[in-house]
PDB file of N, CA and C in Angstrom:
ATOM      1  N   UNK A   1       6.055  51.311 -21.395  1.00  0.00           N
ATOM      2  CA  UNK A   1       4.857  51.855 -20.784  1.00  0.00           C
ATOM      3  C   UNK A   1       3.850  52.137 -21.911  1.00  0.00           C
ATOM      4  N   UNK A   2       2.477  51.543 -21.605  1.00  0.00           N
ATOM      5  CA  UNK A   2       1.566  52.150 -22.405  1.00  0.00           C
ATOM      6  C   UNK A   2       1.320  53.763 -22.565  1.00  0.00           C
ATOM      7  N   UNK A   3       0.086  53.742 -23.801  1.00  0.00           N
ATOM      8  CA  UNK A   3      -0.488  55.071 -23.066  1.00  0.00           C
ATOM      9  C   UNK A   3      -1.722  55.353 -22.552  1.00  0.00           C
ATOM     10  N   UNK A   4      -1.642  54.118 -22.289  1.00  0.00           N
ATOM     11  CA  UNK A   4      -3.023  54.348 -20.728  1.00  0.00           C
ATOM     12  C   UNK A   4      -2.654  54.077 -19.919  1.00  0.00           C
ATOM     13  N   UNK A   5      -1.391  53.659 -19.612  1.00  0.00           N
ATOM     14  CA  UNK A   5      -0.269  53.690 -18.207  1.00  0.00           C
ATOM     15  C   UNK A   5       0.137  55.242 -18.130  1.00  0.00           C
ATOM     16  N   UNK A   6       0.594  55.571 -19.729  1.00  0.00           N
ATOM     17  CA  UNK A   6       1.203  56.713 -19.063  1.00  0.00           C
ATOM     18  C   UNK A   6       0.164  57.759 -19.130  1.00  0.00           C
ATOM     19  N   UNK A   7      -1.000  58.548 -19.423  1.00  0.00           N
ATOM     20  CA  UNK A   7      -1.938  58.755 -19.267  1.00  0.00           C
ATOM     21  C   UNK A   7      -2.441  58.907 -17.924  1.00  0.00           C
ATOM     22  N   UNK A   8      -2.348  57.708 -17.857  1.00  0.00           N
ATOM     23  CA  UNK A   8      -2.932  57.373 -15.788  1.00  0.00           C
ATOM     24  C   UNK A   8      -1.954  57.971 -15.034  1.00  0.00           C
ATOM     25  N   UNK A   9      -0.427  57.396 -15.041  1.00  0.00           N
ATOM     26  CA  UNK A   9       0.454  58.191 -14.398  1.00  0.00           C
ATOM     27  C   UNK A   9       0.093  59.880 -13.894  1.00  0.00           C
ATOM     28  N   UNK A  10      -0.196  60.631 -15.464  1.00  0.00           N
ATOM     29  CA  UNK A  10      -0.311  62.449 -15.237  1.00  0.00           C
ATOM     30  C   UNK A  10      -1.222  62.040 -14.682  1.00  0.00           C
ATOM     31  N   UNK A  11      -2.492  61.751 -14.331  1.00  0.00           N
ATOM     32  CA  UNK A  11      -3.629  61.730 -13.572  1.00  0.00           C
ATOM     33  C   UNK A  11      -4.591  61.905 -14.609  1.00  0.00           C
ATOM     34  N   UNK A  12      -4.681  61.739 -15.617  1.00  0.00           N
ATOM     35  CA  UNK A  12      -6.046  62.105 -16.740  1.00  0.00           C
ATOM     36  C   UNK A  12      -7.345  60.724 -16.326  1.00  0.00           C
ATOM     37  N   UNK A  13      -8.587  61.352 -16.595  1.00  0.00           N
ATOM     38  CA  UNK A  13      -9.452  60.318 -15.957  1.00  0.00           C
ATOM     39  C   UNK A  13      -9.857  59.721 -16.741  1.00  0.00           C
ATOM     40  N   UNK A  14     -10.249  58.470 -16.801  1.00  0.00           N
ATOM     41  CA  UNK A  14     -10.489  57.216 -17.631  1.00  0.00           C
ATOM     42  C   UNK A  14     -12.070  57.567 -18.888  1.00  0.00           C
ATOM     43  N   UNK A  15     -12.316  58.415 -18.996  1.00  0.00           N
ATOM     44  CA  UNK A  15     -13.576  58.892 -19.917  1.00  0.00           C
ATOM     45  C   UNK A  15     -12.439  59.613 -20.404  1.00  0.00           C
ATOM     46  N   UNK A  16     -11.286  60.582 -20.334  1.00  0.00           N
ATOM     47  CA  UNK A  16     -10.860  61.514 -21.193  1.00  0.00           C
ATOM     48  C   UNK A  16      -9.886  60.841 -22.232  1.00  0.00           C
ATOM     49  N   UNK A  17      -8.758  59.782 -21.467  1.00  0.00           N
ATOM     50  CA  UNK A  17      -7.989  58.882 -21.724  1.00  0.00           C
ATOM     51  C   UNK A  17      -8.792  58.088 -23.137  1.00  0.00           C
ATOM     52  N   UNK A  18      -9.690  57.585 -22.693  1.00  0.00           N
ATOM     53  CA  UNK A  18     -10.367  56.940 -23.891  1.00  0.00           C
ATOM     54  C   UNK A  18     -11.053  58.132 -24.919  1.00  0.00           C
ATOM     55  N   UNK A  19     -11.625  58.657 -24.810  1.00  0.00           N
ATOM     56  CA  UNK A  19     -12.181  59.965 -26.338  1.00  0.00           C
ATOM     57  C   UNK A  19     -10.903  60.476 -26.589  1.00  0.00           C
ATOM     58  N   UNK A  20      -9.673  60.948 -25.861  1.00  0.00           N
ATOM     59  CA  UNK A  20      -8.885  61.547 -26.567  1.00  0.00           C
ATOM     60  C   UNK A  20      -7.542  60.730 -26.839  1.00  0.00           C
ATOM     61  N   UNK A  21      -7.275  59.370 -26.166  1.00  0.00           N
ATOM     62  CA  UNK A  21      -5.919  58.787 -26.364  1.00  0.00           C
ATOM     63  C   UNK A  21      -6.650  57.628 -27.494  1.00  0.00           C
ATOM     64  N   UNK A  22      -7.218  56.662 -26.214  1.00  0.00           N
ATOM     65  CA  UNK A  22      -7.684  55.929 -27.305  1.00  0.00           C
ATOM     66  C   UNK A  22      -8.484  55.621 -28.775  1.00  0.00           C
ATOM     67  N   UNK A  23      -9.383  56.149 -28.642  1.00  0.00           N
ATOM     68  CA  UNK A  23     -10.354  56.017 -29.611  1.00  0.00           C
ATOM     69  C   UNK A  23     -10.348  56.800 -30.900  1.00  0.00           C
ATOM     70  N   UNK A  24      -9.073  57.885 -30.736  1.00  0.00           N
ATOM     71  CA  UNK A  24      -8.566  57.909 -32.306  1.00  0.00           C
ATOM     72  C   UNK A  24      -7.630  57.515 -33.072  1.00  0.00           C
ATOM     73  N   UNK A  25      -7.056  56.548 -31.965  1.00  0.00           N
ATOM     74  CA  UNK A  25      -6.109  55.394 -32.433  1.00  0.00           C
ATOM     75  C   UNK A  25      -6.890  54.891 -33.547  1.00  0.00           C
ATOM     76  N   UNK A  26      -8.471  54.361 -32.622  1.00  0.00           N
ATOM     77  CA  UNK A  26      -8.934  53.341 -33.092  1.00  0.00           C
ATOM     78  C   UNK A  26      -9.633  54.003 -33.852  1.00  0.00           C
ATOM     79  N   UNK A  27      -9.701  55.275 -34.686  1.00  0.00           N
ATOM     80  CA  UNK A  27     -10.853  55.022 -35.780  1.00  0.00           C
ATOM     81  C   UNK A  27     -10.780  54.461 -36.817  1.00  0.00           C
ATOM     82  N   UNK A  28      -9.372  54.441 -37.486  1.00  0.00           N
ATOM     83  CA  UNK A  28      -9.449  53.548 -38.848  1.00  0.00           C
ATOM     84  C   UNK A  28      -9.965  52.205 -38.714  1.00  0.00           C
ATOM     85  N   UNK A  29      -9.365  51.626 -37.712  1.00  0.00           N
ATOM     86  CA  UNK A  29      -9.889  49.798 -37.529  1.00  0.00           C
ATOM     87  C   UNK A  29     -11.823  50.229 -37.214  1.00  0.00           C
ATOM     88  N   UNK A  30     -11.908  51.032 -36.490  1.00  0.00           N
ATOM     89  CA  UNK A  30     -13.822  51.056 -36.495  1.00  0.00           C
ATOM     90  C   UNK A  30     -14.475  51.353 -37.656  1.00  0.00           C
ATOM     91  N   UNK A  31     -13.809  52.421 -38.486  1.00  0.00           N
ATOM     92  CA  UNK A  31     -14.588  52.793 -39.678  1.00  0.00           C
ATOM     93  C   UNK A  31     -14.927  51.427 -40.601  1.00  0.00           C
ATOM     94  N   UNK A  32     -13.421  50.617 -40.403  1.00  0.00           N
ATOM     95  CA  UNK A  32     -13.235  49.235 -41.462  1.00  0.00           C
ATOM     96  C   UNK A  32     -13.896  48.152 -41.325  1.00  0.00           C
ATOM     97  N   UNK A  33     -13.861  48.272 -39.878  1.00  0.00           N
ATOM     98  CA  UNK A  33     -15.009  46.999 -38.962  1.00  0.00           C
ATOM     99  C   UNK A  33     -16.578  47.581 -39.485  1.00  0.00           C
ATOM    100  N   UNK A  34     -17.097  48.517 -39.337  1.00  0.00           N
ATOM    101  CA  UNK A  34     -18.394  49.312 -40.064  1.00  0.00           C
ATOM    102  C   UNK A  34     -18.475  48.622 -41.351  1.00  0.00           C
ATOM    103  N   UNK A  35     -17.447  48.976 -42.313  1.00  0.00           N
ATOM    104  CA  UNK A  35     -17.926  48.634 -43.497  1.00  0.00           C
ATOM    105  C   UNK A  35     -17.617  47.075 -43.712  1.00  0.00           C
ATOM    106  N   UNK A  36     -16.775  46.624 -42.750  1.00  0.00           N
ATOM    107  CA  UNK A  36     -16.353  44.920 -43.377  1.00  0.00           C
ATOM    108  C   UNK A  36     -18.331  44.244 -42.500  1.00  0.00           C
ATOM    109  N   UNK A  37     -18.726  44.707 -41.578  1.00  0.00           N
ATOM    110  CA  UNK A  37     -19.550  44.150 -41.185  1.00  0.00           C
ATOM    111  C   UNK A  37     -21.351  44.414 -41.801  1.00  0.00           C
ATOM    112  N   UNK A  38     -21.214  45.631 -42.368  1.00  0.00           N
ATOM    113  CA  UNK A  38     -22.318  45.800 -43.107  1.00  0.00           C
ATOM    114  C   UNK A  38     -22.016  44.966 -44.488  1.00  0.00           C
ATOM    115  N   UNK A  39     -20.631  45.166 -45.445  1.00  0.00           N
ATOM    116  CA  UNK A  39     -20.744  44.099 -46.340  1.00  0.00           C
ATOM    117  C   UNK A  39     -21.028  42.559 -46.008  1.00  0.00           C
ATOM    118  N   UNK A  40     -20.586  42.531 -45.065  1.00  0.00           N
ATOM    119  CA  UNK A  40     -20.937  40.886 -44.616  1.00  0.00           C
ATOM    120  C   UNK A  40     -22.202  40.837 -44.506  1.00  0.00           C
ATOM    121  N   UNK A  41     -22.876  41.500 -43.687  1.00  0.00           N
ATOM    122  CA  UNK A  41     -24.503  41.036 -43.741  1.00  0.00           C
ATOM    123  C   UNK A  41     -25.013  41.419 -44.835  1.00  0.00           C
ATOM    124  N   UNK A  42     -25.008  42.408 -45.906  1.00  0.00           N
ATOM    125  CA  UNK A  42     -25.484  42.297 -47.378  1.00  0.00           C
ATOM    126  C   UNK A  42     -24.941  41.046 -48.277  1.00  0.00           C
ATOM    127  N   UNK A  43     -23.665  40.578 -47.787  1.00  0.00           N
ATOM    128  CA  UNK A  43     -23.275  39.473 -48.386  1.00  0.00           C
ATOM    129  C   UNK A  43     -23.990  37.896 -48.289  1.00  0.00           C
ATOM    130  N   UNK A  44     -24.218  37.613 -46.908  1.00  0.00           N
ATOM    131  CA  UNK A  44     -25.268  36.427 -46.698  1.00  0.00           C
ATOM    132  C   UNK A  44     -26.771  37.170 -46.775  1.00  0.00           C
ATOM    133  N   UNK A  45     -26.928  38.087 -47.574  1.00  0.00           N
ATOM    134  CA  UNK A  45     -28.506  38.042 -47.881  1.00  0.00           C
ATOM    135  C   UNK A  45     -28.918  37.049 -48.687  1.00  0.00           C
ATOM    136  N   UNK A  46     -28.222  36.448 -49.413  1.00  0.00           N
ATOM    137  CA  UNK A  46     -28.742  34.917 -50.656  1.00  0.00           C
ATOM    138  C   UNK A  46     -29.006  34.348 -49.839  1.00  0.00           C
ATOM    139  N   UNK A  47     -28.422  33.781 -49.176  1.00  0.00           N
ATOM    140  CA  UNK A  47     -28.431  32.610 -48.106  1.00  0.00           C
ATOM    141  C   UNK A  47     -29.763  32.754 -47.071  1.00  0.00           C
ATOM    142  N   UNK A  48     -29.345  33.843 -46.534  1.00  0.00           N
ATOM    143  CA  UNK A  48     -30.895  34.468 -45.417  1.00  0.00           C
ATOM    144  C   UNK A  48     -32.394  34.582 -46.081  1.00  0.00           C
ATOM    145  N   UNK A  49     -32.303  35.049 -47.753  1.00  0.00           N
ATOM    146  CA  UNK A  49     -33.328  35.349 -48.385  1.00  0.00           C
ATOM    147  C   UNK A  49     -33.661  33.903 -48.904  1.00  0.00           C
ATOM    148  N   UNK A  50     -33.223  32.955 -49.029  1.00  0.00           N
ATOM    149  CA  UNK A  50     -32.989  31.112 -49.151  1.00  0.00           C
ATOM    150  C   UNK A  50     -34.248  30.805 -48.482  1.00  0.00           C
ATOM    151  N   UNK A  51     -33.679  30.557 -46.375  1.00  0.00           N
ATOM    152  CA  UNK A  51     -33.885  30.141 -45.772  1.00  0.00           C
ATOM    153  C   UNK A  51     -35.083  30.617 -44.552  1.00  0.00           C
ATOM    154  N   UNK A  52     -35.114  32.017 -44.768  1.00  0.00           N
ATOM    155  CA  UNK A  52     -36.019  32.998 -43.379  1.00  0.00           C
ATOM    156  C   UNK A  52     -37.613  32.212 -43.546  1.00  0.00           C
ATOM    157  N   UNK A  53     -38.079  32.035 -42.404  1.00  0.00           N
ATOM    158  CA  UNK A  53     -39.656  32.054 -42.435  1.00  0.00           C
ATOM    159  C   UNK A  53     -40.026  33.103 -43.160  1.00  0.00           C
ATOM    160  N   UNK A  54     -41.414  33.229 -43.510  1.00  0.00           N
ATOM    161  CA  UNK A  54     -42.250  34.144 -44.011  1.00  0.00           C
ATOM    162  C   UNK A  54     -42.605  34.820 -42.185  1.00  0.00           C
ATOM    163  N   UNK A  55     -42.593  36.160 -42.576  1.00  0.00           N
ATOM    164  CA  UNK A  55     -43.196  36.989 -41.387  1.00  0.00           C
ATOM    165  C   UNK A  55     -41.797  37.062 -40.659  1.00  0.00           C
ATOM    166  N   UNK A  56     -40.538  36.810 -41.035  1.00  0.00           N
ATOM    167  CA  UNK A  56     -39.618  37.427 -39.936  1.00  0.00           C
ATOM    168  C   UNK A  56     -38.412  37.651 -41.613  1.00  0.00           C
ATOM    169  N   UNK A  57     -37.871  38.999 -41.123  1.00  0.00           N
ATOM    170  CA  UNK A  57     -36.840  39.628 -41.792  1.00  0.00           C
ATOM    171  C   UNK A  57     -35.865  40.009 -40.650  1.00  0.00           C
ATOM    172  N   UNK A  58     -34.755  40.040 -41.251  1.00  0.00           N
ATOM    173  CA  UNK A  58     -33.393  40.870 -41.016  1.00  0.00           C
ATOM    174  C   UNK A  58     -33.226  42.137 -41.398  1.00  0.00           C
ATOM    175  N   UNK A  59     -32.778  43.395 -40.952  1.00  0.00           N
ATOM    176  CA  UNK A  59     -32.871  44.636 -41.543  1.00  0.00           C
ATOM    177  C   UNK A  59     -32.149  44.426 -42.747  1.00  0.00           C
ATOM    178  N   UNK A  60     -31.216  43.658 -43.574  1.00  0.00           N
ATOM    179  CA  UNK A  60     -30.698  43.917 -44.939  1.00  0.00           C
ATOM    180  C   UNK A  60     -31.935  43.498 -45.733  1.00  0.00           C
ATOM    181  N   UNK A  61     -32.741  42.589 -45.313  1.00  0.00           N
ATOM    182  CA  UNK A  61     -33.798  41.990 -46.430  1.00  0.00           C
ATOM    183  C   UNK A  61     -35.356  42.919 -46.535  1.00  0.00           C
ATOM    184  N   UNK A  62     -35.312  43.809 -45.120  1.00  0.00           N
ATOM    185  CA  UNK A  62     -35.931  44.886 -45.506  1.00  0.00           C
ATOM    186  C   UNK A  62     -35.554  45.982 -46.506  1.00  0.00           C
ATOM    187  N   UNK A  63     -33.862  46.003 -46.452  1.00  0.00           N
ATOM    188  CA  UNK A  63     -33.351  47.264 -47.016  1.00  0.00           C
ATOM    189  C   UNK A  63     -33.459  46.596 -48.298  1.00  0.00           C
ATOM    190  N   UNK A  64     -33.261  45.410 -48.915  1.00  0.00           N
ATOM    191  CA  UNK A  64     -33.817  44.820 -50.191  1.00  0.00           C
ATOM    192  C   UNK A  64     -34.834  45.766 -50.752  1.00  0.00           C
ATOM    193  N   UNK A  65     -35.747  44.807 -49.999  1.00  0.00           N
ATOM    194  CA  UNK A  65     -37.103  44.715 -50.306  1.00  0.00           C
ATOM    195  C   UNK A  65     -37.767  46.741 -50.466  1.00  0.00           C
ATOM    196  N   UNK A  66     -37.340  47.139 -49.815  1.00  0.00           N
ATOM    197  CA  UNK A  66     -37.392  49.232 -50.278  1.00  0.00           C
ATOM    198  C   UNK A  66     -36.608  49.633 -51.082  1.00  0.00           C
ATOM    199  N   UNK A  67     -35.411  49.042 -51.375  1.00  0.00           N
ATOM    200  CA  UNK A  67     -34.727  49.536 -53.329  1.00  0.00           C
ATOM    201  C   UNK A  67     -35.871  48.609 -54.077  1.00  0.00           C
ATOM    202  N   UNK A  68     -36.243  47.239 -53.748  1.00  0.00           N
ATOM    203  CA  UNK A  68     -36.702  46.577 -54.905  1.00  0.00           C
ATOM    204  C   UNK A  68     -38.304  47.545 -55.245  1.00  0.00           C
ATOM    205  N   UNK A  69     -39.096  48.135 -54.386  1.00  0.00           N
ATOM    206  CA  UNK A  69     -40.131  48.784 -54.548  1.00  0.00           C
ATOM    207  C   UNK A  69     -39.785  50.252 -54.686  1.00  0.00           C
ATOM    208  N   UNK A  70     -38.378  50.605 -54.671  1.00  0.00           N
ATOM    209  CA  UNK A  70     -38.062  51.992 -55.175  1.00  0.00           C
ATOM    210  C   UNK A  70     -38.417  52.728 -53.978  1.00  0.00           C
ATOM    211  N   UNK A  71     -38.433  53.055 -52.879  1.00  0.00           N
ATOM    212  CA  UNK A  71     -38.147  53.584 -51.262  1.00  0.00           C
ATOM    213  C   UNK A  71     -37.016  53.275 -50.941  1.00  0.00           C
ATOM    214  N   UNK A  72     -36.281  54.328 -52.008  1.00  0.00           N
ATOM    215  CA  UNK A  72     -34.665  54.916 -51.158  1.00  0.00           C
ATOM    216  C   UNK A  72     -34.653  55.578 -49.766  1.00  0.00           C
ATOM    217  N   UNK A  73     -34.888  56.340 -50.062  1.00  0.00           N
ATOM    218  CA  UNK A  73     -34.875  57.519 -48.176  1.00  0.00           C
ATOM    219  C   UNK A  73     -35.075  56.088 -47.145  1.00  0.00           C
ATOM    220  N   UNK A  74     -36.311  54.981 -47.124  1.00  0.00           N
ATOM    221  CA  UNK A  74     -36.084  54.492 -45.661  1.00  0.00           C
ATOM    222  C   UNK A  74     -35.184  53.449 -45.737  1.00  0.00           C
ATOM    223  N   UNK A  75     -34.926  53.008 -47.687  1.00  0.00           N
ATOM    224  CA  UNK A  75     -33.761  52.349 -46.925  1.00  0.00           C
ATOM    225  C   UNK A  75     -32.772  52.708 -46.749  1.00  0.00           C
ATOM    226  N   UNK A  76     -32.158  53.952 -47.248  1.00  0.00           N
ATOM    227  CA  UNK A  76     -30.865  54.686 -46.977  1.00  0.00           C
ATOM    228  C   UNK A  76     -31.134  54.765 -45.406  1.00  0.00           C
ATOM    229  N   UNK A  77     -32.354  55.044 -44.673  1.00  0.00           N
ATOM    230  CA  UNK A  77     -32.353  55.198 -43.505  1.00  0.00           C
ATOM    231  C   UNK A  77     -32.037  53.903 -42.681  1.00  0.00           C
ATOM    232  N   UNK A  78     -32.462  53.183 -42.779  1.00  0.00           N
ATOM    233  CA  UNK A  78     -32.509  51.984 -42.418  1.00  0.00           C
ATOM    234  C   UNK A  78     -31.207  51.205 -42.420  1.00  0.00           C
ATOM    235  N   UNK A  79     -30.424  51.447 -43.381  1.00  0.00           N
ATOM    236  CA  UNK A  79     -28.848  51.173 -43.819  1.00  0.00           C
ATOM    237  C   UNK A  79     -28.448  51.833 -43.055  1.00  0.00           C
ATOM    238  N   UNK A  80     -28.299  53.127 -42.367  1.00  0.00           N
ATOM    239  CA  UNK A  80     -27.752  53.699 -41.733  1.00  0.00           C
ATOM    240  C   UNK A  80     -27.840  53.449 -40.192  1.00  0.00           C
ATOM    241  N   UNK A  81     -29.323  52.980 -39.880  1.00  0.00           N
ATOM    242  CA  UNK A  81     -29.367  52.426 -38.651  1.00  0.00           C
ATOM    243  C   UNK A  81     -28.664  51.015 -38.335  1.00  0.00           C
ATOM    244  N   UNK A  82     -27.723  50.478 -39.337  1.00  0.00           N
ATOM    245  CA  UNK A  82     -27.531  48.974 -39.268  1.00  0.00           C
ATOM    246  C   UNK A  82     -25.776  49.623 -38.997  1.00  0.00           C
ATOM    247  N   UNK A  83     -25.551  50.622 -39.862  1.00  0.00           N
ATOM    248  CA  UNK A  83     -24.318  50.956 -39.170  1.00  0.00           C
ATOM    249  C   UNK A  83     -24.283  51.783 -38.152  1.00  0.00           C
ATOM    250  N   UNK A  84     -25.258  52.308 -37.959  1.00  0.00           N
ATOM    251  CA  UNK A  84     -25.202  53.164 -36.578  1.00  0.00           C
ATOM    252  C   UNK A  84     -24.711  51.495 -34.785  1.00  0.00           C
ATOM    253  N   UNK A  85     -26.081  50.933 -35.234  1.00  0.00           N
ATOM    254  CA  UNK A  85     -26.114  49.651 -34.308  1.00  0.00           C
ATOM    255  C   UNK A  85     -24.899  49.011 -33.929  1.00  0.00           C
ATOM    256  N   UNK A  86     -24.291  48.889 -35.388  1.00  0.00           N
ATOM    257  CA  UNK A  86     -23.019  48.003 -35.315  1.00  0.00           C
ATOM    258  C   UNK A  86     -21.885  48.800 -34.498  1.00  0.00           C
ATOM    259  N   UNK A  87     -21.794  50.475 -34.733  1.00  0.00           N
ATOM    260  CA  UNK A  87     -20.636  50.933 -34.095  1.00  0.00           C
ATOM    261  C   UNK A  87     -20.746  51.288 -32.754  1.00  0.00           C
ATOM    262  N   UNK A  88     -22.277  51.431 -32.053  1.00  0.00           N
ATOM    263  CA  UNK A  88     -22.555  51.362 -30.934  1.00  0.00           C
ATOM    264  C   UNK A  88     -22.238  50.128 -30.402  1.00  0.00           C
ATOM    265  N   UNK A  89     -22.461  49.090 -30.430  1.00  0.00           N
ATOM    266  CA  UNK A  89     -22.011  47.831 -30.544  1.00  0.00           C
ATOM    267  C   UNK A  89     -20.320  47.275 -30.460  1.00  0.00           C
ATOM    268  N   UNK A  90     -20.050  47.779 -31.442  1.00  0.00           N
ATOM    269  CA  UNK A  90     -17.938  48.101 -31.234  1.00  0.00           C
ATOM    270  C   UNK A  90     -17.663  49.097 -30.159  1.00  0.00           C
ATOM    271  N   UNK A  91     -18.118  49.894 -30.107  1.00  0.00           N
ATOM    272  CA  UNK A  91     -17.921  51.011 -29.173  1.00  0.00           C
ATOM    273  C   UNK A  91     -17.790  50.521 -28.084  1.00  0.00           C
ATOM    274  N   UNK A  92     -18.581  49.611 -27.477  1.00  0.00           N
ATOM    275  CA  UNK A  92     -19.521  49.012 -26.246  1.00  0.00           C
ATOM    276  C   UNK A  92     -18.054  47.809 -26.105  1.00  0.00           C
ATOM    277  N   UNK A  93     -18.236  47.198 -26.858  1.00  0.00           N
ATOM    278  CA  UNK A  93     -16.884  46.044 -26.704  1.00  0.00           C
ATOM    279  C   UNK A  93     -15.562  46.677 -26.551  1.00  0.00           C
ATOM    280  N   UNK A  94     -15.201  47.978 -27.544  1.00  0.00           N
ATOM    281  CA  UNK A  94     -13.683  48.153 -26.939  1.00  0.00           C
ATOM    282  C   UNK A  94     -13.979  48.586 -25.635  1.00  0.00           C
ATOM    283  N   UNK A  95     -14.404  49.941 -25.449  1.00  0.00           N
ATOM    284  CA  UNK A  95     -14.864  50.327 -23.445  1.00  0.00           C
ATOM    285  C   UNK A  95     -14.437  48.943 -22.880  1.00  0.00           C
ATOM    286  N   UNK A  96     -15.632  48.087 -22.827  1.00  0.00           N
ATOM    287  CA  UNK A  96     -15.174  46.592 -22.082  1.00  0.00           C
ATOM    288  C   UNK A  96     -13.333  46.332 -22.005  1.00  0.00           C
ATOM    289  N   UNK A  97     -13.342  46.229 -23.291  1.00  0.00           N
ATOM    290  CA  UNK A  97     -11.623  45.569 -23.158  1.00  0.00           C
ATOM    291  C   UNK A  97     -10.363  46.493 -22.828  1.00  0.00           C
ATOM    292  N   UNK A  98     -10.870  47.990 -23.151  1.00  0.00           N
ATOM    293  CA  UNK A  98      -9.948  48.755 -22.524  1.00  0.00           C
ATOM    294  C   UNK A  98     -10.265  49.346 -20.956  1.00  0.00           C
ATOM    295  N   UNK A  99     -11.583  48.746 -20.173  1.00  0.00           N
ATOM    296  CA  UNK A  99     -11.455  49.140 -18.949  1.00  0.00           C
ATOM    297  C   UNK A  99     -11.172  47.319 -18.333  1.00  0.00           C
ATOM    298  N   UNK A 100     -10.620  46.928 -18.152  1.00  0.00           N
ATOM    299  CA  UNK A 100      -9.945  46.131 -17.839  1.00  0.00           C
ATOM    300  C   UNK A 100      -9.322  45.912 -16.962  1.00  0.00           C
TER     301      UNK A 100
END
């Protein structure tokens, strides 16, 4: 038996089951997915900074481009909105696969 079988069994409701059974299973794999996916998109910045039209960026080539002119704060901010996005984003996909 799982434990969102057994979970369900006592009667716990499917919002509590997930914040308190599941999802601190899952924080190590989310924290890792966060950082394996922000290194990845700082990683193809060569490649993106290669190939982009002029007049369209990706948020890493903005976050470049504010260390390269010395505007830490928006890109620390800005970095942070790229992992904020991404774990809203994971968040959104497990829900999906664990309401099933």
């Amino acid at each position: 038996m799982t434990l969102r079988e057994a979970a369900a069994s006592l009667g716990t409701p499917p919002r509590m089951m997930l914040m308190r059974g599941v999802l601190p299973q899952l924080m190590p794999a989310i924290r890792a997915s966060l950082a394996l996916g922000f290194a990845l998109s700082l990683g193809e910045l060569g490649a993106t900074l290669t190939v982009y039209p002029s007049g369209f960026a990706t948020v890493p080539i903005v976050v470049v481009g504010e260390v390269n002119r010395g505007y830490y704060l928006p890109a620390s901010a800005l970095a942070l909105i790229l992992l904020g996005v991404s774990l809203a984003a994971l968040l959104l996909i497990a829900a999906r696969l664990l309401c099933r």
